[in-house]
PDB file of N, CA and C in Angstrom:
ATOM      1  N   UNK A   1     -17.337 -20.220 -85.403  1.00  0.00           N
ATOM      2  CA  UNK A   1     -17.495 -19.496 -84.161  1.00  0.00           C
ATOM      3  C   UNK A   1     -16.230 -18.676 -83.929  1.00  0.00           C
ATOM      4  N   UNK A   2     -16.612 -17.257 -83.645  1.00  0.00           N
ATOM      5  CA  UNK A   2     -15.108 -16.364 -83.557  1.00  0.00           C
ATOM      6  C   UNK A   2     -15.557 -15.860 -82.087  1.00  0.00           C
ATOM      7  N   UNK A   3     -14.217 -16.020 -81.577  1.00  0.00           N
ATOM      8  CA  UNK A   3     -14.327 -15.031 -80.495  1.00  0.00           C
ATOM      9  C   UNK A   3     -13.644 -13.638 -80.537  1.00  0.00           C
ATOM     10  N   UNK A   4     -14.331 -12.865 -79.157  1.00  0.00           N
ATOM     11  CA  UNK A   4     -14.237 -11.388 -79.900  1.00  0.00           C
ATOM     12  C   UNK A   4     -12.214 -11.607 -79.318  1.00  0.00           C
ATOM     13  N   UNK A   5     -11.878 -10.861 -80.821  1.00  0.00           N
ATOM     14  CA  UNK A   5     -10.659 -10.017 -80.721  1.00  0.00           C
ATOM     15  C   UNK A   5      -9.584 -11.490 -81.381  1.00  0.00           C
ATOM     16  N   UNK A   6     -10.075 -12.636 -81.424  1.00  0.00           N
ATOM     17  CA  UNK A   6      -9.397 -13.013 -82.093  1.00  0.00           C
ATOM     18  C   UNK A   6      -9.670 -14.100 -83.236  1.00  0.00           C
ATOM     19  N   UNK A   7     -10.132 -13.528 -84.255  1.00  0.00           N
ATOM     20  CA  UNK A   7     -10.916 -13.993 -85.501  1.00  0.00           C
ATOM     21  C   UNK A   7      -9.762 -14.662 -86.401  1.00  0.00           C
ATOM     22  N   UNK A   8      -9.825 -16.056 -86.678  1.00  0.00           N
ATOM     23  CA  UNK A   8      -8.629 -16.784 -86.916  1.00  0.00           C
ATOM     24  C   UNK A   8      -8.445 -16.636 -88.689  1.00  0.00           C
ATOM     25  N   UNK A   9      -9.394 -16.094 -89.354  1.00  0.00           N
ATOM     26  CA  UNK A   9      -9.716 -15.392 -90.781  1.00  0.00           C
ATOM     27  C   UNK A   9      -9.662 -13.711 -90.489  1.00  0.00           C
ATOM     28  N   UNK A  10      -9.261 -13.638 -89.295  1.00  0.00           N
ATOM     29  CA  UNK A  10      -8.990 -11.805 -88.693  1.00  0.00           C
ATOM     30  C   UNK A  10      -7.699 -10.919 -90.072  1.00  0.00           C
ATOM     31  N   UNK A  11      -7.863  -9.690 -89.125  1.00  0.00           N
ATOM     32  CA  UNK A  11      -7.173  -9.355 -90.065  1.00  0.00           C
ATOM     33  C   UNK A  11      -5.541  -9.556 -89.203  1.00  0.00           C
ATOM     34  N   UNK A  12      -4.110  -8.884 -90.436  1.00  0.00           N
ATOM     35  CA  UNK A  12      -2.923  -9.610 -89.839  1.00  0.00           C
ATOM     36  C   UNK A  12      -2.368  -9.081 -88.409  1.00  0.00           C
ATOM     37  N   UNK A  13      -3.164  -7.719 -88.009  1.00  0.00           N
ATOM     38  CA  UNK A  13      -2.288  -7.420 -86.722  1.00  0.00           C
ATOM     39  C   UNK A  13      -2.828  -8.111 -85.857  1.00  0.00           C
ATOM     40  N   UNK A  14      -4.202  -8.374 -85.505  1.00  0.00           N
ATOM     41  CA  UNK A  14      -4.533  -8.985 -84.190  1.00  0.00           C
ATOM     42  C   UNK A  14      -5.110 -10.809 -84.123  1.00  0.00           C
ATOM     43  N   UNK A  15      -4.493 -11.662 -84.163  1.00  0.00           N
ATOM     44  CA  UNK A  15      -4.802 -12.992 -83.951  1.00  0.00           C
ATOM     45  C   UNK A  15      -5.299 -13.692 -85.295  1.00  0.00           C
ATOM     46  N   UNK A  16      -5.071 -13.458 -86.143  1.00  0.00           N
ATOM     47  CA  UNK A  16      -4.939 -14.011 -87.466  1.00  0.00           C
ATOM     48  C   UNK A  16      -4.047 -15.165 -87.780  1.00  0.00           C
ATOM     49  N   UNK A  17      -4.182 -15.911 -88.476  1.00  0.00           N
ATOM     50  CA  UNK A  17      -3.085 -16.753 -88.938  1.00  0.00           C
ATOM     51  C   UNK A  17      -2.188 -16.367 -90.151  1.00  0.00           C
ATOM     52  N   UNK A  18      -2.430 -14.948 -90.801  1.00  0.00           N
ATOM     53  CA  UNK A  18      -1.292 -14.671 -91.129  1.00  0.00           C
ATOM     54  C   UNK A  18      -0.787 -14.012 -89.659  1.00  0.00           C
ATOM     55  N   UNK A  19      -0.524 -13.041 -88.993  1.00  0.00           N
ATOM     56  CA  UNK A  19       0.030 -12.686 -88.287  1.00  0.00           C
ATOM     57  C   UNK A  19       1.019 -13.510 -87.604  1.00  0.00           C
ATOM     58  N   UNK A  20       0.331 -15.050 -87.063  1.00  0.00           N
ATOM     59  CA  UNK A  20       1.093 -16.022 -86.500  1.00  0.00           C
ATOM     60  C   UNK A  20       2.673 -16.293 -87.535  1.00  0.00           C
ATOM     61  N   UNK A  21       2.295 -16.293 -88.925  1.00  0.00           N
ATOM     62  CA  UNK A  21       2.691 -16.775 -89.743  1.00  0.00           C
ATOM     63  C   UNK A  21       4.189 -15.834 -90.178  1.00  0.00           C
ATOM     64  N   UNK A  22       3.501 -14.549 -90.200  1.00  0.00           N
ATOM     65  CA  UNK A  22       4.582 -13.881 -90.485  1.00  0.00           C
ATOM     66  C   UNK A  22       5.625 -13.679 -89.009  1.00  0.00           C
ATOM     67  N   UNK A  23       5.150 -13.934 -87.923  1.00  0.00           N
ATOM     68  CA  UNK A  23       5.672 -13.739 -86.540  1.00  0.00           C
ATOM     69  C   UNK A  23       6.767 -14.952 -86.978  1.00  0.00           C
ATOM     70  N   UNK A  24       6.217 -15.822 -87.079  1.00  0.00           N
ATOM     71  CA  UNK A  24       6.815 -17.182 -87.101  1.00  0.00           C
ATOM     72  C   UNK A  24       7.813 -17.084 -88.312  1.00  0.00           C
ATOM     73  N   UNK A  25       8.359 -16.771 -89.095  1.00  0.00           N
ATOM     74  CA  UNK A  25       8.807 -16.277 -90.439  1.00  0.00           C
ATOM     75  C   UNK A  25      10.097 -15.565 -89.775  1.00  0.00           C
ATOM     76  N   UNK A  26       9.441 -13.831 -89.609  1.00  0.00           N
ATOM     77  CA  UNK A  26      10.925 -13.644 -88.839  1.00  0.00           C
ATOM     78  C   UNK A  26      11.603 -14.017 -87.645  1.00  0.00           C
ATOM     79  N   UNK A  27      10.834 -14.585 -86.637  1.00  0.00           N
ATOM     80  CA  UNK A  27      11.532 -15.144 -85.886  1.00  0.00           C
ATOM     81  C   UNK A  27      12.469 -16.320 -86.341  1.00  0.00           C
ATOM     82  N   UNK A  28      12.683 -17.397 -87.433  1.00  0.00           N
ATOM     83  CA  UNK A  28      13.425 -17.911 -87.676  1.00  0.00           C
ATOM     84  C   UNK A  28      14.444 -17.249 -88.799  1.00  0.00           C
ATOM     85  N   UNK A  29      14.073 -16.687 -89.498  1.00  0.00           N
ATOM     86  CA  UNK A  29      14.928 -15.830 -90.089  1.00  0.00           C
ATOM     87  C   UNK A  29      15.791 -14.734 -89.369  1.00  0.00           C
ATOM     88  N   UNK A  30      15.616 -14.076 -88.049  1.00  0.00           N
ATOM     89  CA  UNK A  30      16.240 -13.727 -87.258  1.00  0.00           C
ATOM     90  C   UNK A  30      17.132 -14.745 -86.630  1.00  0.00           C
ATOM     91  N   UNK A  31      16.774 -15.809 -86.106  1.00  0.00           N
ATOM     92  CA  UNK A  31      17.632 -16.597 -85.522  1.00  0.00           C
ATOM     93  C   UNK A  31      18.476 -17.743 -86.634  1.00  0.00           C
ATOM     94  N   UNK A  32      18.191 -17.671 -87.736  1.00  0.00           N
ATOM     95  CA  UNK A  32      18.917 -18.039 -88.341  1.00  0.00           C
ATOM     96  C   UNK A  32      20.015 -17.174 -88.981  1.00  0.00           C
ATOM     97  N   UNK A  33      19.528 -16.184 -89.108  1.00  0.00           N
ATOM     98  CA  UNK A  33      20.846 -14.723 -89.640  1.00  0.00           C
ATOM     99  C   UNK A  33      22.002 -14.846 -88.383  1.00  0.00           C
ATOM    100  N   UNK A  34      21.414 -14.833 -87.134  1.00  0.00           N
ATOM    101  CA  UNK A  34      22.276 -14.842 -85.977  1.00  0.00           C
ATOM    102  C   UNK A  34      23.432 -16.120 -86.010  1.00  0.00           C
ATOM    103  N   UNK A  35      22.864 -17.235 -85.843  1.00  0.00           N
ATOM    104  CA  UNK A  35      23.286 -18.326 -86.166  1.00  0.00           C
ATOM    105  C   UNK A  35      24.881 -18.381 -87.282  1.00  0.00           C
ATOM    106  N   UNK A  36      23.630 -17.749 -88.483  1.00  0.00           N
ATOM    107  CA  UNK A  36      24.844 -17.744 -89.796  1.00  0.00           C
ATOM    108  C   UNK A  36      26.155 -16.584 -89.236  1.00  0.00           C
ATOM    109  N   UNK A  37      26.188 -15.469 -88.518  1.00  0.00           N
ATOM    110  CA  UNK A  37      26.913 -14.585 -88.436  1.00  0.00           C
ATOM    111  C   UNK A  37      27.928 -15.447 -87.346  1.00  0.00           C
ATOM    112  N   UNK A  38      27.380 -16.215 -86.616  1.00  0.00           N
ATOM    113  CA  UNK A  38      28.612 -16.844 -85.714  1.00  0.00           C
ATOM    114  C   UNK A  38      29.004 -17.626 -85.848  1.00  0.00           C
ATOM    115  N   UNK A  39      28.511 -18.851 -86.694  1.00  0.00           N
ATOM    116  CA  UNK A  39      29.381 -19.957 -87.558  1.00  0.00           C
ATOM    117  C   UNK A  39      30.128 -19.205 -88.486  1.00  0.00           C
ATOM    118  N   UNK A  40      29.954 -18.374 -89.760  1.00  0.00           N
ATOM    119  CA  UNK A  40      30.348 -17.832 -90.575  1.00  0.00           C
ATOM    120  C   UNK A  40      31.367 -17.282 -90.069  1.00  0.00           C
ATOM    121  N   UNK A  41      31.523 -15.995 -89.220  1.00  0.00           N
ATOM    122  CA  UNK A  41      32.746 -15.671 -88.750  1.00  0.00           C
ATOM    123  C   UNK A  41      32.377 -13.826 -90.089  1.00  0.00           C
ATOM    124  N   UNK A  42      31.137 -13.913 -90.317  1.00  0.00           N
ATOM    125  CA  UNK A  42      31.386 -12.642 -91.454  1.00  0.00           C
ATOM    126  C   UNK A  42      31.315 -11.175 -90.866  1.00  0.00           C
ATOM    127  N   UNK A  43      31.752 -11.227 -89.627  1.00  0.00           N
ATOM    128  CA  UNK A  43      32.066  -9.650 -88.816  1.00  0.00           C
ATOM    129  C   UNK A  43      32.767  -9.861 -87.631  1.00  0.00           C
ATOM    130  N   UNK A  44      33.183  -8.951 -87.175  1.00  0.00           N
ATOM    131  CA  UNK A  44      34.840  -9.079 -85.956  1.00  0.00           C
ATOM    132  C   UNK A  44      33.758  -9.356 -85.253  1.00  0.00           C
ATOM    133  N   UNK A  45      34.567 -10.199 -83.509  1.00  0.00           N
ATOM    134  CA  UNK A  45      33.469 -10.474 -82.822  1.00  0.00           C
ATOM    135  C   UNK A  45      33.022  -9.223 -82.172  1.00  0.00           C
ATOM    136  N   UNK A  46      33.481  -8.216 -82.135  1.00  0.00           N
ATOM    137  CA  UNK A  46      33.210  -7.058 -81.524  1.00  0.00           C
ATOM    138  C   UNK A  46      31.461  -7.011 -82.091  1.00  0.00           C
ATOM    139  N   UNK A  47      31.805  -6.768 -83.512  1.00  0.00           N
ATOM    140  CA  UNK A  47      30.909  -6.343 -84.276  1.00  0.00           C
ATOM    141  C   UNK A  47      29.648  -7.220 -84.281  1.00  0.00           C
ATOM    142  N   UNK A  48      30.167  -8.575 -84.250  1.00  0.00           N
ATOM    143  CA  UNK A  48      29.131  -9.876 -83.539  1.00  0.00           C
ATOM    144  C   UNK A  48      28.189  -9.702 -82.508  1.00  0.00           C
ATOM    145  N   UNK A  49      28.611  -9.083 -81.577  1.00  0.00           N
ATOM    146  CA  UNK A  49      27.990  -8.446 -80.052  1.00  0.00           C
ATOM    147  C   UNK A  49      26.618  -7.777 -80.636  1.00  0.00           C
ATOM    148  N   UNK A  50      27.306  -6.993 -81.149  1.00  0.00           N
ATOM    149  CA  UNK A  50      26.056  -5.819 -81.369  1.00  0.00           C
ATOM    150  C   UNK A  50      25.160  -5.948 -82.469  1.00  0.00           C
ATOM    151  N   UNK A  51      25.479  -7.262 -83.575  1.00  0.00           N
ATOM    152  CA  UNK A  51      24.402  -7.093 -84.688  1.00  0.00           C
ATOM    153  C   UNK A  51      23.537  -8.515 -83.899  1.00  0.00           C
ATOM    154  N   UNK A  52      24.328  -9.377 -83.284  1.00  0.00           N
ATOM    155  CA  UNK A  52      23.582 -10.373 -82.324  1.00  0.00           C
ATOM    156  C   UNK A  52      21.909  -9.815 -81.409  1.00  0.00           C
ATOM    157  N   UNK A  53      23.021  -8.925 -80.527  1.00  0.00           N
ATOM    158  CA  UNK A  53      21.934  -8.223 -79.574  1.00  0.00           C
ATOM    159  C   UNK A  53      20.908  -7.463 -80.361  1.00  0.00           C
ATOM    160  N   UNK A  54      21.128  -7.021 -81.624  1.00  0.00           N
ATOM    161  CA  UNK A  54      20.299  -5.883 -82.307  1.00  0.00           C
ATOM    162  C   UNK A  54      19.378  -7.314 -83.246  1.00  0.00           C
ATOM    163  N   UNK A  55      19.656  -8.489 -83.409  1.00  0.00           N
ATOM    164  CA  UNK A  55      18.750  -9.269 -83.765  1.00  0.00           C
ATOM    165  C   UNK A  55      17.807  -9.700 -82.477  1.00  0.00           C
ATOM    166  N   UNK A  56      18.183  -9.826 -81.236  1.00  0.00           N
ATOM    167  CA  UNK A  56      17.803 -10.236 -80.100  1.00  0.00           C
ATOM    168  C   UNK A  56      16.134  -9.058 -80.330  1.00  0.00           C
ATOM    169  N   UNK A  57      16.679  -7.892 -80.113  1.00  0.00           N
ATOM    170  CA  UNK A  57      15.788  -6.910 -79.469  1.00  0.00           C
ATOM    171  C   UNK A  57      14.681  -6.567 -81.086  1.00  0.00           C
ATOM    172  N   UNK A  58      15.191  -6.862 -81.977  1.00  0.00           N
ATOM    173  CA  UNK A  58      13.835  -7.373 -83.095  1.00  0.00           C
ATOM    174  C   UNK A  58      13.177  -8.690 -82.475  1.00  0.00           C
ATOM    175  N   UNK A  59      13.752  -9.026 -82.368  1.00  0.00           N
ATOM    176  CA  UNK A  59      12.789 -10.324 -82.588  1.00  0.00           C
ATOM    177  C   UNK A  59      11.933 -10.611 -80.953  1.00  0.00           C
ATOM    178  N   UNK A  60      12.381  -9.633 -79.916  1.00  0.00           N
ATOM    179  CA  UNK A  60      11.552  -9.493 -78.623  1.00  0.00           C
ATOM    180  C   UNK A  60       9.863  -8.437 -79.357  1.00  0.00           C
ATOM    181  N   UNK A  61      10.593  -7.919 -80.398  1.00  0.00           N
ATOM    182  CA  UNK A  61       9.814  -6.681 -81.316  1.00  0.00           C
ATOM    183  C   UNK A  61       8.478  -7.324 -81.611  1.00  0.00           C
ATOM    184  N   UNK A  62       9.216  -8.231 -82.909  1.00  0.00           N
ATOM    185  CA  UNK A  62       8.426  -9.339 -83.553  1.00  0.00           C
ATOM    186  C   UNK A  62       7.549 -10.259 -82.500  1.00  0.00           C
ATOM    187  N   UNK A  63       8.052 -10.799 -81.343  1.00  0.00           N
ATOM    188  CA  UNK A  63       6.585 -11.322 -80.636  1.00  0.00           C
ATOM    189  C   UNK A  63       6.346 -10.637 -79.875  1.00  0.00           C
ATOM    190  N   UNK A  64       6.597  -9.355 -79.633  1.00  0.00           N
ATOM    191  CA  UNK A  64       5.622  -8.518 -78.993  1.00  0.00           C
ATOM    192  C   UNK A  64       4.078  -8.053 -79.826  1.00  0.00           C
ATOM    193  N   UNK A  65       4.882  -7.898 -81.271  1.00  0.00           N
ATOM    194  CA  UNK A  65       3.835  -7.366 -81.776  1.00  0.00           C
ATOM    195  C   UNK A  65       2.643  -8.771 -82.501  1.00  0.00           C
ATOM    196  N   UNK A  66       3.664  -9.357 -83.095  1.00  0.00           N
ATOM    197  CA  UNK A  66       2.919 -10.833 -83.656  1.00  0.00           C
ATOM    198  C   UNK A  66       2.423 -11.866 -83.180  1.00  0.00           C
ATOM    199  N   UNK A  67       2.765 -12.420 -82.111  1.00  0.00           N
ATOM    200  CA  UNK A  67       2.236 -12.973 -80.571  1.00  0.00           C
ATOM    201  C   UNK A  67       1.591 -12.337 -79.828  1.00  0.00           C
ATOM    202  N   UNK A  68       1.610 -11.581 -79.280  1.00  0.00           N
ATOM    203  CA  UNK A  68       1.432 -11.017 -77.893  1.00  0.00           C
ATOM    204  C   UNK A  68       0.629  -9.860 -78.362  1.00  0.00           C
ATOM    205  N   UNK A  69       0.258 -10.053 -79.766  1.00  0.00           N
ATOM    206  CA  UNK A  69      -0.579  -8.444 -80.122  1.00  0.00           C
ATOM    207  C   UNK A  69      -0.899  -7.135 -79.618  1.00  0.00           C
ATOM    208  N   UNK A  70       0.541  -6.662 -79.084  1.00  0.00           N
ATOM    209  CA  UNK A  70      -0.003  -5.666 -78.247  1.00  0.00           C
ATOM    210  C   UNK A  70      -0.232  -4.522 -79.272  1.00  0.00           C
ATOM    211  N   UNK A  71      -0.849  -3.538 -79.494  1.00  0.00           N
ATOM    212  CA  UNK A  71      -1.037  -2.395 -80.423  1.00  0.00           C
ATOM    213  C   UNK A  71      -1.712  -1.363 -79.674  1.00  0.00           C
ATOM    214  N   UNK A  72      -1.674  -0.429 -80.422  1.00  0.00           N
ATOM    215  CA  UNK A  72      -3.416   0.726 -80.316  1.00  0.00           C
ATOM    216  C   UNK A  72      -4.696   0.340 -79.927  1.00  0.00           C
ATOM    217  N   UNK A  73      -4.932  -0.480 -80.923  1.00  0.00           N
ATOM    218  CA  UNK A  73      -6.399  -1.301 -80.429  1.00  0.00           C
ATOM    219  C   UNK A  73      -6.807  -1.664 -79.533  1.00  0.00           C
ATOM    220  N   UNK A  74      -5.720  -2.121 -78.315  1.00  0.00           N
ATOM    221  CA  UNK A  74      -6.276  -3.637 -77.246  1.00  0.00           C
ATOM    222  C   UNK A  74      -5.881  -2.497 -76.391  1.00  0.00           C
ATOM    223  N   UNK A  75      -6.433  -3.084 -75.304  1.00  0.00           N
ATOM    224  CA  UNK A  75      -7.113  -1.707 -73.850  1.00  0.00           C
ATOM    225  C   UNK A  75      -5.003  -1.965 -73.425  1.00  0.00           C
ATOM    226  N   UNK A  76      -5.215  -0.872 -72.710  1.00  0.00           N
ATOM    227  CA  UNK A  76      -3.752  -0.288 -71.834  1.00  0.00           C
ATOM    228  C   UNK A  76      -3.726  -1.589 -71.168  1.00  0.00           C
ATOM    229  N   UNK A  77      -4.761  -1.458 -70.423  1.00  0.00           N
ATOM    230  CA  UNK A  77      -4.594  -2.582 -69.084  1.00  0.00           C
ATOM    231  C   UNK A  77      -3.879  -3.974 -69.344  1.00  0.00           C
ATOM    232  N   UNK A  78      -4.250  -4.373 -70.112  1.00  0.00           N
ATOM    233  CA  UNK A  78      -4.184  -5.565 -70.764  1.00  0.00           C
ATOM    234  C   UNK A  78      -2.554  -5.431 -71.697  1.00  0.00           C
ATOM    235  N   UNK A  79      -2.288  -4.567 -72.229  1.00  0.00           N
ATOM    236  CA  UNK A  79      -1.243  -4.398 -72.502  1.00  0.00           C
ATOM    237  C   UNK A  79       0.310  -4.150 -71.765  1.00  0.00           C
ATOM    238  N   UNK A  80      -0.334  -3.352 -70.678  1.00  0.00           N
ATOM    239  CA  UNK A  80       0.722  -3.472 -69.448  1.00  0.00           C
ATOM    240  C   UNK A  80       0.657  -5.097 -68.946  1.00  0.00           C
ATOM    241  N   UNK A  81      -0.080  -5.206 -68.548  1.00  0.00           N
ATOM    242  CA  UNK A  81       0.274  -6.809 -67.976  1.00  0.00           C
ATOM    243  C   UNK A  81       0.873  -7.783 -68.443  1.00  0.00           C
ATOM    244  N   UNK A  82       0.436  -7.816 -70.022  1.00  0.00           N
ATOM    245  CA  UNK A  82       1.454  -8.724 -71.076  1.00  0.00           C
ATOM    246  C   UNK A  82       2.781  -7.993 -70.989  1.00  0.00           C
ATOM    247  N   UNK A  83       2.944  -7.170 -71.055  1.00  0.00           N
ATOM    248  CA  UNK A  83       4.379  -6.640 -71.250  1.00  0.00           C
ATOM    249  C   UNK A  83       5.400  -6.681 -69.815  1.00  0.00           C
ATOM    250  N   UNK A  84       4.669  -6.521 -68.798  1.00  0.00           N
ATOM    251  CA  UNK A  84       5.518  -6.491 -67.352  1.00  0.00           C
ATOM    252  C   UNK A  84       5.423  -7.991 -67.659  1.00  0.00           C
ATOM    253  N   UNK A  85       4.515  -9.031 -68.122  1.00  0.00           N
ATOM    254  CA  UNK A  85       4.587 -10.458 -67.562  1.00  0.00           C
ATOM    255  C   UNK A  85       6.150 -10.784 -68.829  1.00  0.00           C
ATOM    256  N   UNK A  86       6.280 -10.064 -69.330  1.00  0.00           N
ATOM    257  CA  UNK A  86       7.233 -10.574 -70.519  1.00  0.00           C
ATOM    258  C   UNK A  86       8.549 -10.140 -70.456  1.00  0.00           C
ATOM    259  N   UNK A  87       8.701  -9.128 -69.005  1.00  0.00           N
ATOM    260  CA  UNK A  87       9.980  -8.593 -68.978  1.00  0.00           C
ATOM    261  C   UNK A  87       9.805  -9.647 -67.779  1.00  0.00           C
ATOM    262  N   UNK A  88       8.808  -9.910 -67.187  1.00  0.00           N
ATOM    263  CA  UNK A  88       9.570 -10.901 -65.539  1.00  0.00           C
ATOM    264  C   UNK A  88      10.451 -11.895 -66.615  1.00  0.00           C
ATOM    265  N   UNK A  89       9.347 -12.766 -67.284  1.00  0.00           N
ATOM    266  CA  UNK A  89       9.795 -13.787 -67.690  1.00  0.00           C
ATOM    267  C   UNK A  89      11.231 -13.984 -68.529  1.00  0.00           C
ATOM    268  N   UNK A  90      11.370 -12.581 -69.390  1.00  0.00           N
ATOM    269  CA  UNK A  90      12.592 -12.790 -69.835  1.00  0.00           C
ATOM    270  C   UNK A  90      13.970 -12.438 -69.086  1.00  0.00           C
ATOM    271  N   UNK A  91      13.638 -11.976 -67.762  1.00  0.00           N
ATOM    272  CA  UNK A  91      14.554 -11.558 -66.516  1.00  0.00           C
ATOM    273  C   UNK A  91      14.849 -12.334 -65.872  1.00  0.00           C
ATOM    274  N   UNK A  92      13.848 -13.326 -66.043  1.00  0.00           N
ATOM    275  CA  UNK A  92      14.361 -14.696 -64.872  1.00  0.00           C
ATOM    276  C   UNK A  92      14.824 -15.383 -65.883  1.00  0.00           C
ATOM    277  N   UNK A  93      14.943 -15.565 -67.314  1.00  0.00           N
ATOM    278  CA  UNK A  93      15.502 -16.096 -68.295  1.00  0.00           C
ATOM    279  C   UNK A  93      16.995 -15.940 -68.299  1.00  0.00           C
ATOM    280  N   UNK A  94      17.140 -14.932 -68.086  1.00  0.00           N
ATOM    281  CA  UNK A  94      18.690 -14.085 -68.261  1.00  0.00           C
ATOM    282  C   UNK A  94      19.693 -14.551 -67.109  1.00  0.00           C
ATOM    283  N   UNK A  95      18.657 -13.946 -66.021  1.00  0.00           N
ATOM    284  CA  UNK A  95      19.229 -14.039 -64.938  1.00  0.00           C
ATOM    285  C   UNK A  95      19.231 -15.728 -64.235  1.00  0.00           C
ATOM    286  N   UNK A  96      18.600 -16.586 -64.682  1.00  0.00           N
ATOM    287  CA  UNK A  96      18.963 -17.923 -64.116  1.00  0.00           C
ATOM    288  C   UNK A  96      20.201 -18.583 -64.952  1.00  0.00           C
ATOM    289  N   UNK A  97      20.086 -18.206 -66.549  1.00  0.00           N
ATOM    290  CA  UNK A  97      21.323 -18.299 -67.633  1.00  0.00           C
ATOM    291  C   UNK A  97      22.604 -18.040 -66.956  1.00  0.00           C
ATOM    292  N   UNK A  98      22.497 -16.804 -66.511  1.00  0.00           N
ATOM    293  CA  UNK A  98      24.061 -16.663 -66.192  1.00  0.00           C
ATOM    294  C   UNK A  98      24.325 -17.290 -64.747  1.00  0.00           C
ATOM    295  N   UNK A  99      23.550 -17.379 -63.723  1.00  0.00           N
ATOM    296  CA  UNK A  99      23.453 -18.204 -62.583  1.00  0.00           C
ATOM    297  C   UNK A  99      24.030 -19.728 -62.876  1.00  0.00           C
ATOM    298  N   UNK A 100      23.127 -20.265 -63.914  1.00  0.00           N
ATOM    299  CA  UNK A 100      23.360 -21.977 -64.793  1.00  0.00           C
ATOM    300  C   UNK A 100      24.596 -21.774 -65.205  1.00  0.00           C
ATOM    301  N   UNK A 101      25.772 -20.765 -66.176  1.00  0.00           N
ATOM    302  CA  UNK A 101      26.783 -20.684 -66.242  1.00  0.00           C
ATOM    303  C   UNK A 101      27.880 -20.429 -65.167  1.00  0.00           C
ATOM    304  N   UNK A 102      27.503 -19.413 -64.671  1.00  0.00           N
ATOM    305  CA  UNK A 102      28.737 -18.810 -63.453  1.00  0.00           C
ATOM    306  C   UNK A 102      28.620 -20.057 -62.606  1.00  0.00           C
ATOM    307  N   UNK A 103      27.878 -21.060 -61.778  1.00  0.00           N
ATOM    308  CA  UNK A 103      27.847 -21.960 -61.416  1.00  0.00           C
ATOM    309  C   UNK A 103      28.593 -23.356 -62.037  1.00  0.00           C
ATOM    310  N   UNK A 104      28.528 -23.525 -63.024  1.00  0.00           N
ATOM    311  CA  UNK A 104      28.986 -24.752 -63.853  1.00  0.00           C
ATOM    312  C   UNK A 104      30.480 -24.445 -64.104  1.00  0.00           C
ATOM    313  N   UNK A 105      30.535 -23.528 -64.130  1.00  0.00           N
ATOM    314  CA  UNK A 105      31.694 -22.823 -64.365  1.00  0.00           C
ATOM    315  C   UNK A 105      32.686 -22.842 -63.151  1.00  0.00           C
ATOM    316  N   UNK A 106      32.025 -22.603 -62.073  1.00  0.00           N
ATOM    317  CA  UNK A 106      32.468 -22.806 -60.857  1.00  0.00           C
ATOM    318  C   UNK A 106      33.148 -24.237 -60.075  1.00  0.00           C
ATOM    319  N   UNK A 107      31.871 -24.854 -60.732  1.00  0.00           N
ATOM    320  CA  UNK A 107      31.597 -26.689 -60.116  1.00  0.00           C
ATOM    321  C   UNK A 107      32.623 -26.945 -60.788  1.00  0.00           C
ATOM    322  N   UNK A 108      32.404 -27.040 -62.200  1.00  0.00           N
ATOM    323  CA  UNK A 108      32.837 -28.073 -63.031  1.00  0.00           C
ATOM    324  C   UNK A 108      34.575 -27.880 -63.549  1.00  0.00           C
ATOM    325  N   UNK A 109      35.065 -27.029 -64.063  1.00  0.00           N
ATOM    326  CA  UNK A 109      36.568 -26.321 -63.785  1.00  0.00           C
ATOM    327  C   UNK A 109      37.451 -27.003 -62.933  1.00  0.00           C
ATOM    328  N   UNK A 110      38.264 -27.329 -63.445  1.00  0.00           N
ATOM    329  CA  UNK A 110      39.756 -27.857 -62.887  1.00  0.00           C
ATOM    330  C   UNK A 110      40.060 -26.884 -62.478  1.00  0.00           C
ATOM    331  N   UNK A 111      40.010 -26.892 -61.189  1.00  0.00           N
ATOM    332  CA  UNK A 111      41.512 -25.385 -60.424  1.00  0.00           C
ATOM    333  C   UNK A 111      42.869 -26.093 -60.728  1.00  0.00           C
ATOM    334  N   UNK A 112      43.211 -24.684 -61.435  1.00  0.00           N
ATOM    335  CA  UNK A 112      44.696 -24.584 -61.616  1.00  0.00           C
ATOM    336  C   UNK A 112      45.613 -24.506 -60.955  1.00  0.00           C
ATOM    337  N   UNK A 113      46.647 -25.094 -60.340  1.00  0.00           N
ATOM    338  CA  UNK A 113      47.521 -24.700 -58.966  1.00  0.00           C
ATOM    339  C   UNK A 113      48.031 -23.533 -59.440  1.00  0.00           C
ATOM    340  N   UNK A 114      48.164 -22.615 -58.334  1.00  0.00           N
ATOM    341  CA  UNK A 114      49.441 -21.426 -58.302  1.00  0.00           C
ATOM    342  C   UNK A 114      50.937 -21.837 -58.719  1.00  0.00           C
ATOM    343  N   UNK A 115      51.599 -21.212 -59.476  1.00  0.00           N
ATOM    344  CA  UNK A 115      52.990 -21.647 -59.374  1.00  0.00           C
ATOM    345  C   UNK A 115      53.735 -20.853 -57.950  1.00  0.00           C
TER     346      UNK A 115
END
């Protein structure tokens, strides 16, 4: 039994289990390249920043397109909604992160006396 649009013998862009597969593939190979570049120490941290973030914004790529199948094919409508629901979610991601830090950071910190 298939339902329409996502045929699990489909083909790889829309709801396939290769698609899952290869989604799933670079996403750990992205986060493992990341990983290796900041244990390793194999670029200034300057340079760290930006091949970090430039793995970040693939791999938002990668489940946009391999998850979240958005393409040509699937109606606008439906595509806007996944995509605004995926910037809330990764906005309140960000933004509670640095909230959870600047806070802990706050709490937890020994104040230093003035000399």
């Amino acid at each position: 039994m298939s339902h329409e649009g996502h045929d699990p013998n489909g083909e790889l862009g829309h709801g396939g289990y290769g698609s899952y597969a290869l989604g799933f593939g670079l996403a750990v190979l992205l986060t493992l390249g990341s990983f290796g570049l900041v244990v390793e120490h194999w670029l200034t941290p300057f340079e760290e920043i930006f091949a970090i973030a430039g793995a970040a914004v693939l791999q938002v790529l990668v489940h946009i397109f391999c998850f979240l199948h958005m393409s040509r094919k699937s109606t606008p409508f439906w595509n806007a909604i996944i995509f605004f629901f995926m910037i809330l979610v990764v906005g309140l991601l960000i933004v509670g992160s640095l909230f959870i830090m600047f806070s802990a950071t706050a709490n937890m910190m020994p104040t230093m006396p003035l000399p």
